[in-house]
Protein backbone atom coordinates (compact mmCIF):
# COMPACT_ATOMS: atom_id res chain seq x y z
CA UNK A 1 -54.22 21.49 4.32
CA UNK A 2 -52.81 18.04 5.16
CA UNK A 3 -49.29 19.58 5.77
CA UNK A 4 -50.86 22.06 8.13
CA UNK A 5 -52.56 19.45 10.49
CA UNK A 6 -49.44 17.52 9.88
CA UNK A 7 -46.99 20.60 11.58
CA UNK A 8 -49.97 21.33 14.11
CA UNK A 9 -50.47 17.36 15.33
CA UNK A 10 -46.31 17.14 15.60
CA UNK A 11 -46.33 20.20 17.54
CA UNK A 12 -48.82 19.46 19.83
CA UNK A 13 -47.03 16.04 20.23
CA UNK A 14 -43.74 18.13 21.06
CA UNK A 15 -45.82 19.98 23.16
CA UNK A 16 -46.97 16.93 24.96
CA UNK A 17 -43.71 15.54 25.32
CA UNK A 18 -42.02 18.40 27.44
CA UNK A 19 -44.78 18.04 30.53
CA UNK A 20 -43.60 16.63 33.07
CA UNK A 21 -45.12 13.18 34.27
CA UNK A 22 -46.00 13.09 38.05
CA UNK A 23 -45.76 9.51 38.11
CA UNK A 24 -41.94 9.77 36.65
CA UNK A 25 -40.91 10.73 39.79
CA UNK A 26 -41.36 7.88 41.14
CA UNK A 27 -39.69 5.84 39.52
CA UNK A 28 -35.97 6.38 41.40
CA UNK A 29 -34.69 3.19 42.43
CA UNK A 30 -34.22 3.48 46.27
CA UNK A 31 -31.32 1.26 46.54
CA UNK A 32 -29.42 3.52 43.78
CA UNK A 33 -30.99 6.55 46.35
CA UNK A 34 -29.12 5.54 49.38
CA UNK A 35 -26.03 4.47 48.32
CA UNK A 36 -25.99 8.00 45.98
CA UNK A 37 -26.65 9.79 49.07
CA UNK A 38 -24.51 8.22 51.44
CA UNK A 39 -21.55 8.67 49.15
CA UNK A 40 -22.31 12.54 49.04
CA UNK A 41 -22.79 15.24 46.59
CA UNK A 42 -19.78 14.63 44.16
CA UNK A 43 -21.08 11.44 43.57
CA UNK A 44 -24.66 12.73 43.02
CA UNK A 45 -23.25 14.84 40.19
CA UNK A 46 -21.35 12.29 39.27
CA UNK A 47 -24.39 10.10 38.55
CA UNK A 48 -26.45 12.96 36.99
CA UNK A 49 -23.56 13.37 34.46
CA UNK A 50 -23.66 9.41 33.52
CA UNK A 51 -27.42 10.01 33.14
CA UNK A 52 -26.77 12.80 30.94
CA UNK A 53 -24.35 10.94 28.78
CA UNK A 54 -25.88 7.81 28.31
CA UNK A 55 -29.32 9.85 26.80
CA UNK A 56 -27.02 11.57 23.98
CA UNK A 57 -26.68 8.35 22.02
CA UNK A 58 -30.65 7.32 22.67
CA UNK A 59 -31.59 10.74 21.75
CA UNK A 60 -29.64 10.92 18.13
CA UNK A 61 -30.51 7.50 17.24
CA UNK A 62 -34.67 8.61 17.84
CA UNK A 63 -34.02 11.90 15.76
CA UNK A 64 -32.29 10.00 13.61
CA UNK A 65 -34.76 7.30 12.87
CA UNK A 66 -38.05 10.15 13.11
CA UNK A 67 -36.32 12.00 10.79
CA UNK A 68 -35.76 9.03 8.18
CA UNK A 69 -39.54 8.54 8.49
CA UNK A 70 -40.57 11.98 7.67
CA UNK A 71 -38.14 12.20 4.55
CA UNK A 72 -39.53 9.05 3.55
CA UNK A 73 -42.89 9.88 3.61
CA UNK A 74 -42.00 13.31 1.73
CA UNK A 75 -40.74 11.14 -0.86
CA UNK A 76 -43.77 8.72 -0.44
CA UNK A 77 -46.13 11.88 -1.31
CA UNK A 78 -44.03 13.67 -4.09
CA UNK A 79 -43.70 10.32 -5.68
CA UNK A 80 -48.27 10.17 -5.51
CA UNK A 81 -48.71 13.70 -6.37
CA UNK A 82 -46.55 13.20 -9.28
CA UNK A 83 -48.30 10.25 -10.28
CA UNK A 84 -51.76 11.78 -10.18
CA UNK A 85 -50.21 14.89 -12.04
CA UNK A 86 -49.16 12.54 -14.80
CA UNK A 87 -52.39 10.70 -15.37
């Protein structure tokens, strides 16, 4: 039952993650903006590439450390139930 509400909750929390946040937007720095778009559209992709690039290493080293947590906690609960199977 726990495991089920576990896989629900991180679900919804993928879920959650993929909407789009209106205030995000927002956020462009407008001196980065105008020098982007007076330098033209090769630059533009240019930039959007970097972007791209730099969130590769950010991205494995967050997989990297949620998955650590979940195998730990696996072990965490094996470890209890085969405690309470013992006694």
């Amino acid at each position: 039952m726990i495991r089920r509400f576990r896989t629900v909750a991180l679900a919804a929390l993928a879920l959650l993650g993929f909407t789009p946040a209106p205030a995000a937007h927002a956020q462009g720095c407008i001196l980065c903006y105008t020098s982007l778009a007076a330098a033209g559209s090769s630059a533009l992709h240019a930039f959007q590439m970097a972007m791209l690039v730099l969130l590769i290493p950010a991205l494995f080293l967050f997989v990297g450390i949620f998955v650590f947590i979940l195998r730990r906690g696996a072990a965490a609960e094996a470890a209890q139930a085969a405690e309470v199977i013992e006694a």
